[in-house]
PDB file of N, CA and C in Angstrom:
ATOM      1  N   UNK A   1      13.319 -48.812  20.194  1.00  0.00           N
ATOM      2  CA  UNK A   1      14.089 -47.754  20.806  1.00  0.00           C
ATOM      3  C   UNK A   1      13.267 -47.163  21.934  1.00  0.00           C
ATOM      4  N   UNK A   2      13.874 -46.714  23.104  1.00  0.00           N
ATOM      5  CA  UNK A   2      13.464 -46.023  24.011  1.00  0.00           C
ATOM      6  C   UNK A   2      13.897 -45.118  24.743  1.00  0.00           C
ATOM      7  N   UNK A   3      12.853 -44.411  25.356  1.00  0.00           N
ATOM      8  CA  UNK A   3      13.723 -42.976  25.938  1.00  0.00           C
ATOM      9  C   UNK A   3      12.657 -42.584  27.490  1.00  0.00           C
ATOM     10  N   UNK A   4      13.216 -42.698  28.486  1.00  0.00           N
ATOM     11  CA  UNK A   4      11.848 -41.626  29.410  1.00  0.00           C
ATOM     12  C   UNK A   4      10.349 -42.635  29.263  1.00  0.00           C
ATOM     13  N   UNK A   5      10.394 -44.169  28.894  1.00  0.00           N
ATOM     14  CA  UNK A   5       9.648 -44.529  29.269  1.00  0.00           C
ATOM     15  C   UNK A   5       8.813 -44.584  27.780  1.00  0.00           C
ATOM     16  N   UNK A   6       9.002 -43.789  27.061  1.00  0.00           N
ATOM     17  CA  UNK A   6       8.532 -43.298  25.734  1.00  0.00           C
ATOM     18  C   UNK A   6       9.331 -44.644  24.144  1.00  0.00           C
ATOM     19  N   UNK A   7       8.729 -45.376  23.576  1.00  0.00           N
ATOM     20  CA  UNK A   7       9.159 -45.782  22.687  1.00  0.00           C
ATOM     21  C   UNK A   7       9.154 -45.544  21.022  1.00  0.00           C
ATOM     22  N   UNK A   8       9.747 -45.538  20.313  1.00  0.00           N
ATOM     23  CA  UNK A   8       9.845 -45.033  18.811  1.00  0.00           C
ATOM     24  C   UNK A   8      10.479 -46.078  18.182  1.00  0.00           C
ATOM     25  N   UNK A   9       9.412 -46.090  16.880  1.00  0.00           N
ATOM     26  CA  UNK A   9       9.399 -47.093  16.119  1.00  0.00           C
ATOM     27  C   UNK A   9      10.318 -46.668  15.082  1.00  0.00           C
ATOM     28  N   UNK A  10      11.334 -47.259  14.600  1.00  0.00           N
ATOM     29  CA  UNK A  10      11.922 -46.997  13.024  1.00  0.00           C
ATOM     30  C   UNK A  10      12.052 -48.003  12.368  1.00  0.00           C
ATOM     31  N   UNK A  11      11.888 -47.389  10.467  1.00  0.00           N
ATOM     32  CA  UNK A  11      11.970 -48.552   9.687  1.00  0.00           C
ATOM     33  C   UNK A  11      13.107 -49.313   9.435  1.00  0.00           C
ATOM     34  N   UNK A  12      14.129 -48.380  10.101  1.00  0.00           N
ATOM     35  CA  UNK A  12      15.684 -49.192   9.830  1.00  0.00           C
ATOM     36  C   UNK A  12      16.143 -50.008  10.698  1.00  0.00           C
ATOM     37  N   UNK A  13      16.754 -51.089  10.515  1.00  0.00           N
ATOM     38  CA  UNK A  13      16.762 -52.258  11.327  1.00  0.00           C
ATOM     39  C   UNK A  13      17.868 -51.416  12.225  1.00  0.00           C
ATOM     40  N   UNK A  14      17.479 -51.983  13.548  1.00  0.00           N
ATOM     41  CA  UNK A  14      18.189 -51.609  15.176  1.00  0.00           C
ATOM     42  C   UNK A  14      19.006 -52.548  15.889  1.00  0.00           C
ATOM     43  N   UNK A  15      20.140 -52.399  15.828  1.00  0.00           N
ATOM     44  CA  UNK A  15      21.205 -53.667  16.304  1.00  0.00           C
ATOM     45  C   UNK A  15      20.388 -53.640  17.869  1.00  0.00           C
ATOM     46  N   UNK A  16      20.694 -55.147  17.570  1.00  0.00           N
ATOM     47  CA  UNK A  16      19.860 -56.312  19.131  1.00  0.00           C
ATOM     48  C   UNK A  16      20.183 -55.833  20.103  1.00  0.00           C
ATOM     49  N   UNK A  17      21.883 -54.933  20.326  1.00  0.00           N
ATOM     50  CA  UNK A  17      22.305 -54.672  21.578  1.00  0.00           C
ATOM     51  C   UNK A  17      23.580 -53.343  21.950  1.00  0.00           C
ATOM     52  N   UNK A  18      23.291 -52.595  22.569  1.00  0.00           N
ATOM     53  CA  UNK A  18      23.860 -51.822  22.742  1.00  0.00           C
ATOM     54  C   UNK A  18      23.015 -50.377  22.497  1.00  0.00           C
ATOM     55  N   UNK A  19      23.190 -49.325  23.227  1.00  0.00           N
ATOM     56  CA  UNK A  19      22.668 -48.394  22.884  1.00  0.00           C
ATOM     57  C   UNK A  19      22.919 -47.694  21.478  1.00  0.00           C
ATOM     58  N   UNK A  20      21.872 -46.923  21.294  1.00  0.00           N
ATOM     59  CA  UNK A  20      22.008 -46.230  19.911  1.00  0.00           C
ATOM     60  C   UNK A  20      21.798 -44.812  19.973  1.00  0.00           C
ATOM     61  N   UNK A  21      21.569 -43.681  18.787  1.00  0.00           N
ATOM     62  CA  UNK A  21      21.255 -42.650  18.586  1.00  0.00           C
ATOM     63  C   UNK A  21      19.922 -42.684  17.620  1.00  0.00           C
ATOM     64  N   UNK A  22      18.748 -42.238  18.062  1.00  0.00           N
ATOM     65  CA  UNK A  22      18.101 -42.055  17.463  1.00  0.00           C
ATOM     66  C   UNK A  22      17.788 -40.673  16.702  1.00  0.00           C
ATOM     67  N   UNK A  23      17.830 -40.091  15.929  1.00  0.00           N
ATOM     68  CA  UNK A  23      18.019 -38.560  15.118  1.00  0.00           C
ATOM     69  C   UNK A  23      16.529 -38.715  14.322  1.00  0.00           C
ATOM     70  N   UNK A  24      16.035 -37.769  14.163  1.00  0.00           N
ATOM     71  CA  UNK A  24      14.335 -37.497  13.536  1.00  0.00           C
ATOM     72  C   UNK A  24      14.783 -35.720  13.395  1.00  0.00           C
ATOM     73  N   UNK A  25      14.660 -35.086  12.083  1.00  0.00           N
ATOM     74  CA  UNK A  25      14.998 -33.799  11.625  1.00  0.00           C
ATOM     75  C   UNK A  25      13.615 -32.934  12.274  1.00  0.00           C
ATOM     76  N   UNK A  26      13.877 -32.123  12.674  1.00  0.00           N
ATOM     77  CA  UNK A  26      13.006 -31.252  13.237  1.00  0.00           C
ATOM     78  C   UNK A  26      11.206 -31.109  12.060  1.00  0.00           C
ATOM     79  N   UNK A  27      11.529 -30.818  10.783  1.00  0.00           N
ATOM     80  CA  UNK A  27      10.573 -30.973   9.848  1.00  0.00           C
ATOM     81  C   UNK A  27      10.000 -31.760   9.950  1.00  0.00           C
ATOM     82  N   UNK A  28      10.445 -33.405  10.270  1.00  0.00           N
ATOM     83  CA  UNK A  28       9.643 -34.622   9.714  1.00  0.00           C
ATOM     84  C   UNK A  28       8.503 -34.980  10.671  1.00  0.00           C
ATOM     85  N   UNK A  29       8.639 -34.438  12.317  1.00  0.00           N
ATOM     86  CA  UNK A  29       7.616 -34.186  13.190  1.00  0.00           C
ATOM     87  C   UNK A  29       6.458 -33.415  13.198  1.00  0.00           C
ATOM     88  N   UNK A  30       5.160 -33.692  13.235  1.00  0.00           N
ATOM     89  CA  UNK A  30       4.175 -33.046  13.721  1.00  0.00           C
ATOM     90  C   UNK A  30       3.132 -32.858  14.349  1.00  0.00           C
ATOM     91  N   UNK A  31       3.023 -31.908  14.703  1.00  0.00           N
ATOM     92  CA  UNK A  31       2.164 -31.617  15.862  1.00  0.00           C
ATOM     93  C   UNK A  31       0.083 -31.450  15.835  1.00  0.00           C
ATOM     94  N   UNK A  32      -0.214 -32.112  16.687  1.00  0.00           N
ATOM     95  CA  UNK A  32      -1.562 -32.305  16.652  1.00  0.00           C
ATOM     96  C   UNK A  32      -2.479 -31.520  17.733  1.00  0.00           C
ATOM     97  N   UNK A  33      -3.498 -31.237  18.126  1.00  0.00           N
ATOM     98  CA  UNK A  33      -4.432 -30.944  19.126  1.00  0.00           C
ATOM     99  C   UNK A  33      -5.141 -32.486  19.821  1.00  0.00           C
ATOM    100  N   UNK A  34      -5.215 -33.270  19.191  1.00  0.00           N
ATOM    101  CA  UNK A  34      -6.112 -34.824  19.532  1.00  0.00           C
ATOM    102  C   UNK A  34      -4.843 -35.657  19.010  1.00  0.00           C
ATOM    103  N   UNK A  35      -4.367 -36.466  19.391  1.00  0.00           N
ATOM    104  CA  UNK A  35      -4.088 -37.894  19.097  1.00  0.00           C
ATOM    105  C   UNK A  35      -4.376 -38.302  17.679  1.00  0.00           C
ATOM    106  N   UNK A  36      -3.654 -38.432  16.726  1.00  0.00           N
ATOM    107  CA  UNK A  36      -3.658 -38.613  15.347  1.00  0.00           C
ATOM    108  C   UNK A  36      -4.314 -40.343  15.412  1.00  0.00           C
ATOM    109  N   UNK A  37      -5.587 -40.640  14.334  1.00  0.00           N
ATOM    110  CA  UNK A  37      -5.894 -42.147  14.701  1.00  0.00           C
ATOM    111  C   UNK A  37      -5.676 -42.683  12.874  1.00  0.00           C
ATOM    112  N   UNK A  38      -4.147 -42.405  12.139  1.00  0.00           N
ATOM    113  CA  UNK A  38      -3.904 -42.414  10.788  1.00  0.00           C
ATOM    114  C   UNK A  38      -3.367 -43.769  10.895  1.00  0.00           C
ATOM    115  N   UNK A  39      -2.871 -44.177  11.968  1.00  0.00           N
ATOM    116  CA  UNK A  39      -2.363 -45.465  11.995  1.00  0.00           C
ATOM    117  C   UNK A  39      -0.416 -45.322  12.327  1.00  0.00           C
ATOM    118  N   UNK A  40      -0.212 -44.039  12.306  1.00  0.00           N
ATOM    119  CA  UNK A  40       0.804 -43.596  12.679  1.00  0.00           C
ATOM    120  C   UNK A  40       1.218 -43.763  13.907  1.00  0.00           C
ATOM    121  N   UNK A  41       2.574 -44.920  13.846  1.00  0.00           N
ATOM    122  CA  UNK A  41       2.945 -46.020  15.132  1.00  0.00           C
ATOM    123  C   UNK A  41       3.741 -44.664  15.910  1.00  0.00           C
ATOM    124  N   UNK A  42       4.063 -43.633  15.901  1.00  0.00           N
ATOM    125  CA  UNK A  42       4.917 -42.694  16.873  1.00  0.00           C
ATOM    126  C   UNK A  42       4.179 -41.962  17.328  1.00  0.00           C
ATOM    127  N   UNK A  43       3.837 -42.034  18.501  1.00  0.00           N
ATOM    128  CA  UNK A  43       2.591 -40.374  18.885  1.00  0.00           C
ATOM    129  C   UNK A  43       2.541 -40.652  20.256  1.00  0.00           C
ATOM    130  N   UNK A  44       3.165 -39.338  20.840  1.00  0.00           N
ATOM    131  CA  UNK A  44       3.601 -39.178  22.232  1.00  0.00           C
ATOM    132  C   UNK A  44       2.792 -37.676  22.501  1.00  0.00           C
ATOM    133  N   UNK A  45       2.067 -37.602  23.846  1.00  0.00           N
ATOM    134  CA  UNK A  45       1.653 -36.153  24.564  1.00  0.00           C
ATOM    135  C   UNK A  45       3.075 -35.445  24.575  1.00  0.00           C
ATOM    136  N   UNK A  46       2.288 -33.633  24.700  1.00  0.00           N
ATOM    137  CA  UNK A  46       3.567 -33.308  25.107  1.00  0.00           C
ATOM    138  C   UNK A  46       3.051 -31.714  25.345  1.00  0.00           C
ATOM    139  N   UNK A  47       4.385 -31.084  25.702  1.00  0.00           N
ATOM    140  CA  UNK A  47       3.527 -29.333  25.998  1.00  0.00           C
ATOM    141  C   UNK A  47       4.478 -28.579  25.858  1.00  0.00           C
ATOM    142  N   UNK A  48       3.813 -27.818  24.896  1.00  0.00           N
ATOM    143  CA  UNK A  48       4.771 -26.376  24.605  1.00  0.00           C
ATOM    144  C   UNK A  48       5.056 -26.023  25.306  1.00  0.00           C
ATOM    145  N   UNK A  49       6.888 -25.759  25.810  1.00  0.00           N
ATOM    146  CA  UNK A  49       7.535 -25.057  26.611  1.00  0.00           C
ATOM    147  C   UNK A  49       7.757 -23.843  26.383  1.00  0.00           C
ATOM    148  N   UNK A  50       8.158 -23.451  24.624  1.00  0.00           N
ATOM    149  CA  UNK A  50       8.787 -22.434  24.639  1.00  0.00           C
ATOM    150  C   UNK A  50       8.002 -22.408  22.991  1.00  0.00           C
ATOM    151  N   UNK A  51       8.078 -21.176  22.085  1.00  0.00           N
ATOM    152  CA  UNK A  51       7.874 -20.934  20.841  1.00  0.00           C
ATOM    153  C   UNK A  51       8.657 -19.554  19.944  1.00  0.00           C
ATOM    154  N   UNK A  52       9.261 -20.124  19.108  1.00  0.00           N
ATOM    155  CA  UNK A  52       9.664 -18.959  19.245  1.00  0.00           C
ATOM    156  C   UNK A  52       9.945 -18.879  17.175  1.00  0.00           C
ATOM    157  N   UNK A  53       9.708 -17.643  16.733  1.00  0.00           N
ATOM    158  CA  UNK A  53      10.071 -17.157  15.057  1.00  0.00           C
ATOM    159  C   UNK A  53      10.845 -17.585  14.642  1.00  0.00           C
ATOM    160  N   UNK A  54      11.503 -18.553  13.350  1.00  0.00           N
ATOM    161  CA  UNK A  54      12.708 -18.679  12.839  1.00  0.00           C
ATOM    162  C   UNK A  54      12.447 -18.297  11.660  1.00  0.00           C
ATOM    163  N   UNK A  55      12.186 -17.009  10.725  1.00  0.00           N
ATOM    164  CA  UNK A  55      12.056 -16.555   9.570  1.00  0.00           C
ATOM    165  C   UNK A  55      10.618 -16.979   9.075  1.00  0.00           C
ATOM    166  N   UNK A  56      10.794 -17.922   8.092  1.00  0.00           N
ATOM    167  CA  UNK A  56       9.641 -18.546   7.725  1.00  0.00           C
ATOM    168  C   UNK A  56       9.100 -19.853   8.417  1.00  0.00           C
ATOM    169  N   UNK A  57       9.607 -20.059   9.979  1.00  0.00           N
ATOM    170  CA  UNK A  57       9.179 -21.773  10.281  1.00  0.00           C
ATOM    171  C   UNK A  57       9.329 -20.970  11.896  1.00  0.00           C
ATOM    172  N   UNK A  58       7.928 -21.675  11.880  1.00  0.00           N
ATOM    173  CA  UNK A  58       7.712 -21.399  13.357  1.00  0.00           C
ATOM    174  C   UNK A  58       8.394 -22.774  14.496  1.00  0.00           C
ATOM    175  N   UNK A  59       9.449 -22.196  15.503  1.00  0.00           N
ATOM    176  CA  UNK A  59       9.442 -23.310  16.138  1.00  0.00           C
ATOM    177  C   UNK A  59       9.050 -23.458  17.403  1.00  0.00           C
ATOM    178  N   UNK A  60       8.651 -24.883  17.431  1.00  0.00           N
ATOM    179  CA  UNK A  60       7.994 -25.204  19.065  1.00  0.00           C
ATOM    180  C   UNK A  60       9.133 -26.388  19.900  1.00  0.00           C
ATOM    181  N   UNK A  61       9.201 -25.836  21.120  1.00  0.00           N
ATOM    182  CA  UNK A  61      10.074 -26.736  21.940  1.00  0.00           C
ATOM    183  C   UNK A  61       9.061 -27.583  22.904  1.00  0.00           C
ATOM    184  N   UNK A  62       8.662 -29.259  22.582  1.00  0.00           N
ATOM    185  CA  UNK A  62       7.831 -29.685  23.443  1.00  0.00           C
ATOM    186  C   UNK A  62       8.495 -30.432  24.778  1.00  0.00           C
ATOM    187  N   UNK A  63       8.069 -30.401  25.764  1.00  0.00           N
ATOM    188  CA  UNK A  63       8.123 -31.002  26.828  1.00  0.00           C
ATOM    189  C   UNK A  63       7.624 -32.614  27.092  1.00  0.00           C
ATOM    190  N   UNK A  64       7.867 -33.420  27.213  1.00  0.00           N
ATOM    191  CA  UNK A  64       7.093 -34.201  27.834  1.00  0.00           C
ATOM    192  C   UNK A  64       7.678 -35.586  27.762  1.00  0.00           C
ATOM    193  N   UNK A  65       7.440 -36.845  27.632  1.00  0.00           N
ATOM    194  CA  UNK A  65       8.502 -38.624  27.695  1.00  0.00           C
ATOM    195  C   UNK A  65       9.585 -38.214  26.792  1.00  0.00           C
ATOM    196  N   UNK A  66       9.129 -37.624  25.407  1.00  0.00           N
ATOM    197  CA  UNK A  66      10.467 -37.576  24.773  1.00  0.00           C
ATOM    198  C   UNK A  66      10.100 -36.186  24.363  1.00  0.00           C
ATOM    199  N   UNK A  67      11.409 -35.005  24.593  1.00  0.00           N
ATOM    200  CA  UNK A  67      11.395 -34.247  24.664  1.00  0.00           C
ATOM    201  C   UNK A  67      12.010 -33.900  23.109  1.00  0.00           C
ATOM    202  N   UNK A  68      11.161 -32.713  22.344  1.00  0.00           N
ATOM    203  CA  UNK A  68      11.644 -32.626  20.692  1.00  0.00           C
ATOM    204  C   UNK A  68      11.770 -31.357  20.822  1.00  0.00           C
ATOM    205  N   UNK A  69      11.810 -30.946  19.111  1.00  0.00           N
ATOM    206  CA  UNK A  69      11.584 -29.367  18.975  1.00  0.00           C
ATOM    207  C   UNK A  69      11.173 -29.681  16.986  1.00  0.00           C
ATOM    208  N   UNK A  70       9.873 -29.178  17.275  1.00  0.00           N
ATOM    209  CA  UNK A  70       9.374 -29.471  15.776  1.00  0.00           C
ATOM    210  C   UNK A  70       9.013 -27.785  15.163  1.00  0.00           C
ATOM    211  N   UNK A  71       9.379 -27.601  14.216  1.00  0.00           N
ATOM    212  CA  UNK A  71       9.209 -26.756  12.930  1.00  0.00           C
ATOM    213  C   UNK A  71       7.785 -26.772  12.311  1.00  0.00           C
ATOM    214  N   UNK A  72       7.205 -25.777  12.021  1.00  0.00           N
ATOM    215  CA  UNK A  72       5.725 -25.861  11.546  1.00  0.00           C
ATOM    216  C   UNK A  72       6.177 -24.475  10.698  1.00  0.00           C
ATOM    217  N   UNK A  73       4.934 -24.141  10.111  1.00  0.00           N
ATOM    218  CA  UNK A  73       4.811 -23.217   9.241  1.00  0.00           C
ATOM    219  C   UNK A  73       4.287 -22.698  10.060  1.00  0.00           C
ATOM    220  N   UNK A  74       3.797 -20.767   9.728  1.00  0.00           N
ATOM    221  CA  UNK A  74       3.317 -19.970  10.686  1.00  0.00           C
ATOM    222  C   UNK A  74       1.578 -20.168  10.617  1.00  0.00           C
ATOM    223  N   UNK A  75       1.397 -20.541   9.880  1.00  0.00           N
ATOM    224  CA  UNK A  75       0.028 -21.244   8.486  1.00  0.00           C
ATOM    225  C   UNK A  75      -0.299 -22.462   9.959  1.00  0.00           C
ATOM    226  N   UNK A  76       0.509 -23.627  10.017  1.00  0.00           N
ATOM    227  CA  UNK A  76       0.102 -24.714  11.310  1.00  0.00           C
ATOM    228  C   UNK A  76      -0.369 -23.793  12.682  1.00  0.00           C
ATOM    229  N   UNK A  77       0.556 -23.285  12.993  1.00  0.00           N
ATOM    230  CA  UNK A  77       0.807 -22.956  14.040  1.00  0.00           C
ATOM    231  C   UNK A  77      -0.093 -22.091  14.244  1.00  0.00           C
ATOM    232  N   UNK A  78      -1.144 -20.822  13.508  1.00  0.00           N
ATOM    233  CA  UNK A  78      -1.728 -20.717  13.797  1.00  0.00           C
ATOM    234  C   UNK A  78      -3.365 -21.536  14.027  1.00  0.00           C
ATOM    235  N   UNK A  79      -3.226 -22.281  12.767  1.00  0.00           N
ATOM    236  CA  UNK A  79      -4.131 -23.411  12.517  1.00  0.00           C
ATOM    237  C   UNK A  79      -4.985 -24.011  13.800  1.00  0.00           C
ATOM    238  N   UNK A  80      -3.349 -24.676  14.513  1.00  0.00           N
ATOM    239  CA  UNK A  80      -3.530 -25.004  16.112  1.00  0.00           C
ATOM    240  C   UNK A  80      -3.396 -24.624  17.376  1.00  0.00           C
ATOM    241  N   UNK A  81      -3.362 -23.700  16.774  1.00  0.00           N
ATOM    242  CA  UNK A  81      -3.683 -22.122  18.107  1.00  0.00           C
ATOM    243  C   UNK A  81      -2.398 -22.354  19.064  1.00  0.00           C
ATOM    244  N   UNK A  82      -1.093 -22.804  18.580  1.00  0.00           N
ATOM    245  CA  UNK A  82       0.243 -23.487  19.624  1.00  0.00           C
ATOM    246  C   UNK A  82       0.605 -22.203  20.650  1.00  0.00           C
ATOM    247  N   UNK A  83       0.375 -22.241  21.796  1.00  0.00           N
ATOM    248  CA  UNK A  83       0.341 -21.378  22.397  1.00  0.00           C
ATOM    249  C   UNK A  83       1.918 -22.151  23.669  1.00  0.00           C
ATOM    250  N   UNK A  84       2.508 -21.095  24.678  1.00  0.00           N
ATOM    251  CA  UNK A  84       3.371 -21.809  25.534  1.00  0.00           C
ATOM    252  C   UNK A  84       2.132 -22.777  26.966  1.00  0.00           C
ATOM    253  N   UNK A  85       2.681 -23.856  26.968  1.00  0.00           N
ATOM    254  CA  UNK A  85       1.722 -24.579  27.907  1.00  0.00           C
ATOM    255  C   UNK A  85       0.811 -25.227  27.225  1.00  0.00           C
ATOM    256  N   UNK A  86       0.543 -24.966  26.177  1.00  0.00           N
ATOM    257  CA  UNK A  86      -0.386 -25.846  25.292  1.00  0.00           C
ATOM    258  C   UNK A  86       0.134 -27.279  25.174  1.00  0.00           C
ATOM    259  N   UNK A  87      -1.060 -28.034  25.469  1.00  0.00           N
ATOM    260  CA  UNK A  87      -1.164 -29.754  25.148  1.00  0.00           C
ATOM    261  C   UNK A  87      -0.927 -29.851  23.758  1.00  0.00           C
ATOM    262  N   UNK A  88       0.004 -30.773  23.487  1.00  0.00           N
ATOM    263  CA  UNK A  88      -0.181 -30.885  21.901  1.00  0.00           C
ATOM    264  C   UNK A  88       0.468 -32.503  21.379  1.00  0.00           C
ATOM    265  N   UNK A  89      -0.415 -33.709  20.614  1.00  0.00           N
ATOM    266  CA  UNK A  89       0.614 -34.443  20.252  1.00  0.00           C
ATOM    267  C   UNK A  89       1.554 -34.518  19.089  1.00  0.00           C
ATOM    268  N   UNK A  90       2.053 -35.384  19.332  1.00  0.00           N
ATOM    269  CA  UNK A  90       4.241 -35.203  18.545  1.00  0.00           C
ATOM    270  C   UNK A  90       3.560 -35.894  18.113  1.00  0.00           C
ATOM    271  N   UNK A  91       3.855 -36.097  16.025  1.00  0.00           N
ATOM    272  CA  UNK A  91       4.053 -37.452  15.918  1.00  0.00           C
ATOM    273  C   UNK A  91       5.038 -37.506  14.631  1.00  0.00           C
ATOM    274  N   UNK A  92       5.508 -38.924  14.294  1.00  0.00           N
ATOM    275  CA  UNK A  92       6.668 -38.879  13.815  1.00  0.00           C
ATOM    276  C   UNK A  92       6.392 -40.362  12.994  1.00  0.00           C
ATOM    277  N   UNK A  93       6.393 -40.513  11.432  1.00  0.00           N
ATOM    278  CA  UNK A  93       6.283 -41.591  10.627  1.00  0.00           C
ATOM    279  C   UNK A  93       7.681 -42.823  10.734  1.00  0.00           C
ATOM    280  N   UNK A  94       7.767 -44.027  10.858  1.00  0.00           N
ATOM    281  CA  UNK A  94       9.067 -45.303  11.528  1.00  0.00           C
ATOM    282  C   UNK A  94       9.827 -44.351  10.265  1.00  0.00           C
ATOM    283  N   UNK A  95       9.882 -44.051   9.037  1.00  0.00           N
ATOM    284  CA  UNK A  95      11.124 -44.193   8.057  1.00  0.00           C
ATOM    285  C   UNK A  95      11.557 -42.963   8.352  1.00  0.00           C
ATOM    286  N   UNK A  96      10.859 -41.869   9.104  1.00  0.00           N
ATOM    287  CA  UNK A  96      11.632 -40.450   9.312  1.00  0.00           C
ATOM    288  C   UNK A  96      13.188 -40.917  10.242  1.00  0.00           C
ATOM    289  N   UNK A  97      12.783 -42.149  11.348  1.00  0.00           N
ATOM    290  CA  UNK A  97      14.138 -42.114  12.160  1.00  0.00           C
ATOM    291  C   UNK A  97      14.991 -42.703  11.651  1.00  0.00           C
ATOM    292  N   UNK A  98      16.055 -42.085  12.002  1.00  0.00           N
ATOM    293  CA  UNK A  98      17.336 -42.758  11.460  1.00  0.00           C
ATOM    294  C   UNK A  98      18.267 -43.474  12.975  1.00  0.00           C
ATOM    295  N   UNK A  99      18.938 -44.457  12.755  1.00  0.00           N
ATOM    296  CA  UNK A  99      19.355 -44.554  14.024  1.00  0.00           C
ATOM    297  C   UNK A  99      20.815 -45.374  13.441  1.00  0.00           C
ATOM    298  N   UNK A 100      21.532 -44.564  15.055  1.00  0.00           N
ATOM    299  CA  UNK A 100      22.875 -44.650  14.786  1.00  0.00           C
ATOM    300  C   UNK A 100      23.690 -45.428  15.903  1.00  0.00           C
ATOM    301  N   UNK A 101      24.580 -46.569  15.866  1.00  0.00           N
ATOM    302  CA  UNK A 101      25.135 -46.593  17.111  1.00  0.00           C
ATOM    303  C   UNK A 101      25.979 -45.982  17.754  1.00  0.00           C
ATOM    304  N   UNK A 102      25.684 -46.328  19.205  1.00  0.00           N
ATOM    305  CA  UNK A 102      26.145 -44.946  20.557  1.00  0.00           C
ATOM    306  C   UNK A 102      28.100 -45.354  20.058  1.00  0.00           C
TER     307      UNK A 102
END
């Protein structure tokens, strides 16, 4: 799958042809300071645009090839100091995506 130059791996098989929908739940993403080296095939740069309180889940809107919006605890988020403009990488495990055809 691809987007902006940016590719994502999923564990569910991807028809040969035609575009699709790729969907990843805001939770199943997360966010790093360095480049995760776990062996985790999804991990794209990216930069806090925006941040903003949702009760108990802090959310971040990132910028960058593929543009997300990942959920952290207020516990992460301070952890990694997520500030607006902050560098930060996305990353995302193949069985979190689900993909759908267009």
């Amino acid at each position: 799958l691809g987007h902006g130059g940016q590719r994502i791996v999923a564990a569910q098989s991807v028809p040969s042809e035609g575009d699709v929908f790729a969907v990843i739940p805001p939770g199943a993403l997360a966010l790093h300071r360095t480049a995760p080296e776990d062996g985790t095939r999804n991990v794209w740069p990216g930069t806090i645009s925006s941040i903003e309180m949702l009760g108990d889940c802090v959310r971040a809107h990132i910028a960058g090839p593929l543009p997300v919006v990942v959920e952290v605890t207020p516990a992460v988020a301070e952890a990694l100091r997520l500030h607006e403009g902050g560098p930060v990488y996305v990353s995302v495990k193949a069985t979190q995506v689900v993909v759908y055809p267009a």
